[in-house]
Protein backbone atom coordinates (compact mmCIF):
# COMPACT_ATOMS: atom_id res chain seq x y z
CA UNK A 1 -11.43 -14.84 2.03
CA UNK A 2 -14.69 -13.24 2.72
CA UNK A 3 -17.48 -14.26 0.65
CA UNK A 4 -19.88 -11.14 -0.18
CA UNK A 5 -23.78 -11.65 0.70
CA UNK A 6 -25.14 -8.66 -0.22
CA UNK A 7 -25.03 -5.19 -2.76
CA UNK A 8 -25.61 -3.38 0.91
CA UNK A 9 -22.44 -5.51 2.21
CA UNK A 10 -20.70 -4.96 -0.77
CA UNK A 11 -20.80 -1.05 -0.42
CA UNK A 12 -20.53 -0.74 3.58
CA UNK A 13 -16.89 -3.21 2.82
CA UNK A 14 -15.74 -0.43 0.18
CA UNK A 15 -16.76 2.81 2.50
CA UNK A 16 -14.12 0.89 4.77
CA UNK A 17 -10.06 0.87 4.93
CA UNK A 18 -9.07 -0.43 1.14
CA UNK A 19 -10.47 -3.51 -0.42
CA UNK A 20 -9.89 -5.69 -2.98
CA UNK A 21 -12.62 -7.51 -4.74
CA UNK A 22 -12.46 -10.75 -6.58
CA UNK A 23 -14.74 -11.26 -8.76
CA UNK A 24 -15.11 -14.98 -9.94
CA UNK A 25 -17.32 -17.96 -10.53
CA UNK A 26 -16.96 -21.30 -9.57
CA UNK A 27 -17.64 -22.54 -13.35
CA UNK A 28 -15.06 -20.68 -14.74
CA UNK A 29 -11.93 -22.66 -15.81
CA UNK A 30 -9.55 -19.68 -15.36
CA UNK A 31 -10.75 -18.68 -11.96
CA UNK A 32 -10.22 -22.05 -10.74
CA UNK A 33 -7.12 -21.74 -11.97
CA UNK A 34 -6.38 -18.75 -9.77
CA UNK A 35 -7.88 -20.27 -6.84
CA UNK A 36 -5.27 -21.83 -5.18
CA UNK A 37 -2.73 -19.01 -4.49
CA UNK A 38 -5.57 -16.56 -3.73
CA UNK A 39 -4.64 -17.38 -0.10
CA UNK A 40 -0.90 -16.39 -0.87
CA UNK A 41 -2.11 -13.28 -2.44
CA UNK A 42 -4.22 -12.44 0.86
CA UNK A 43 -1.53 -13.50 3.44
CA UNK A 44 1.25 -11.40 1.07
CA UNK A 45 -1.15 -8.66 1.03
CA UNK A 46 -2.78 -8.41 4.31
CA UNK A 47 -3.34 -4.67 4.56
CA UNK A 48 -5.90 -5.36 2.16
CA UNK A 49 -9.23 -7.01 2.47
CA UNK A 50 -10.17 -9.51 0.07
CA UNK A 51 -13.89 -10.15 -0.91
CA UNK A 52 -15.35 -12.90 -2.90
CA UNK A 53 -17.70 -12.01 -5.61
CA UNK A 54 -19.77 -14.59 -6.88
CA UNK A 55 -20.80 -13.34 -10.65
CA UNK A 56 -23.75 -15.70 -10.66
CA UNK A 57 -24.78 -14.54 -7.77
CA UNK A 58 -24.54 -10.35 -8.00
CA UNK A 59 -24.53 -9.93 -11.36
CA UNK A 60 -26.30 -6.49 -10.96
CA UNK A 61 -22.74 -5.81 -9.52
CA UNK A 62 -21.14 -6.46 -12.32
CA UNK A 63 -23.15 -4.94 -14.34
CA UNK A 64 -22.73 -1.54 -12.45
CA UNK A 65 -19.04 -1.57 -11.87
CA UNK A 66 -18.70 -2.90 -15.76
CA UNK A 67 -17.28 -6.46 -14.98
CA UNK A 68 -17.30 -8.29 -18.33
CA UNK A 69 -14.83 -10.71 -17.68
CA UNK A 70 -13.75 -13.06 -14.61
CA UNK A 71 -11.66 -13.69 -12.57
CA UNK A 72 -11.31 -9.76 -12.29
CA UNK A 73 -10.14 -7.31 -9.35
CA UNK A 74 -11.23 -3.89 -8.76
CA UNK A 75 -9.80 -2.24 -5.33
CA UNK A 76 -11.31 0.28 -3.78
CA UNK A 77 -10.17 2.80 -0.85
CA UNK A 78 -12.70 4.60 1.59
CA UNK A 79 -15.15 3.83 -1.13
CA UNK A 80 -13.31 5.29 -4.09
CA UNK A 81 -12.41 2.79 -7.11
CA UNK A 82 -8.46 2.81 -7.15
CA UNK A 83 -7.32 0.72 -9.26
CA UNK A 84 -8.77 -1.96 -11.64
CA UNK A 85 -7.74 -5.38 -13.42
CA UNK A 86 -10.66 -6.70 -15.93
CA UNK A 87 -10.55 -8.58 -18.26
CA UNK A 88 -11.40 -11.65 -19.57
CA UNK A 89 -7.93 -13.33 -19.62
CA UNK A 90 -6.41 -15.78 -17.63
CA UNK A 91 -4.46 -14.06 -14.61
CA UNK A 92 -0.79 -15.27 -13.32
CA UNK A 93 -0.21 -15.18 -9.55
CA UNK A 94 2.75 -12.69 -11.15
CA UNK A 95 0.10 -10.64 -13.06
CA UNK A 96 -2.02 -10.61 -10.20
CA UNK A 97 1.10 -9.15 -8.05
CA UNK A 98 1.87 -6.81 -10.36
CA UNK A 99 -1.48 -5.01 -10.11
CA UNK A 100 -1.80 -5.22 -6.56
CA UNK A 101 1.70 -3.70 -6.29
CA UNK A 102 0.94 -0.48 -8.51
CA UNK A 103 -1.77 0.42 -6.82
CA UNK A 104 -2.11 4.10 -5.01
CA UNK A 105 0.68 3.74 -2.01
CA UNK A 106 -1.62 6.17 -0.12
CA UNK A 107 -4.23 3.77 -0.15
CA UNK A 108 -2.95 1.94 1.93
CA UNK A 109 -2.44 4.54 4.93
């Protein structure tokens, strides 16, 4: 999975195809819990591109796109938010599925 380096990165990666960023931090219990079938996810889903987001590290981000709880996912298409899961539970590999799989079918195109 990519690892985002920049705000600038962050919005070229949107503006492109559809996207799917995780946002996470490596103290967080429930994000290392989520960790290990975040490769499953991106191999299951590979129209998609998956970006790290390190909380710590853009938490401007977060503030701006209302992130108030990790591990969260907000997709985007052609730079248009498209579908959303934040919150500050823990997230199921299921529950994770289950978002990815209601989001916009034309977003994928």
């Amino acid at each position: 999975m990519r690892t985002l380096e920049s705000i600038g990165e962050f919005k070229e990666l949107t503006m492109q195809g559809t996207v799917i960023a995780v946002f996470s931090a490596g103290w967080c219990p429930d994000c290392v819990f989520i960790k290990p079938f975040l490769p499953e996810l991106e191999q299951e889903f590979s129209q998609y591109t998956f970006v790290f987001v390190d909380r710590d590290q853009h938490i401007e981000l977060c503030q701006e796109l209302d992130i108030f709880g990790i591990p969260s996912f907000v997709a985007f298409h052609v730079g248009k938010e498209i579908g959303r899961y934040v919150d500050k539970e823990r997230k199921t590999k299921e529950q994770i599925t289950a978002f990815i799989n209601n989001l916009p079918v034309n977003a994928n195109e």
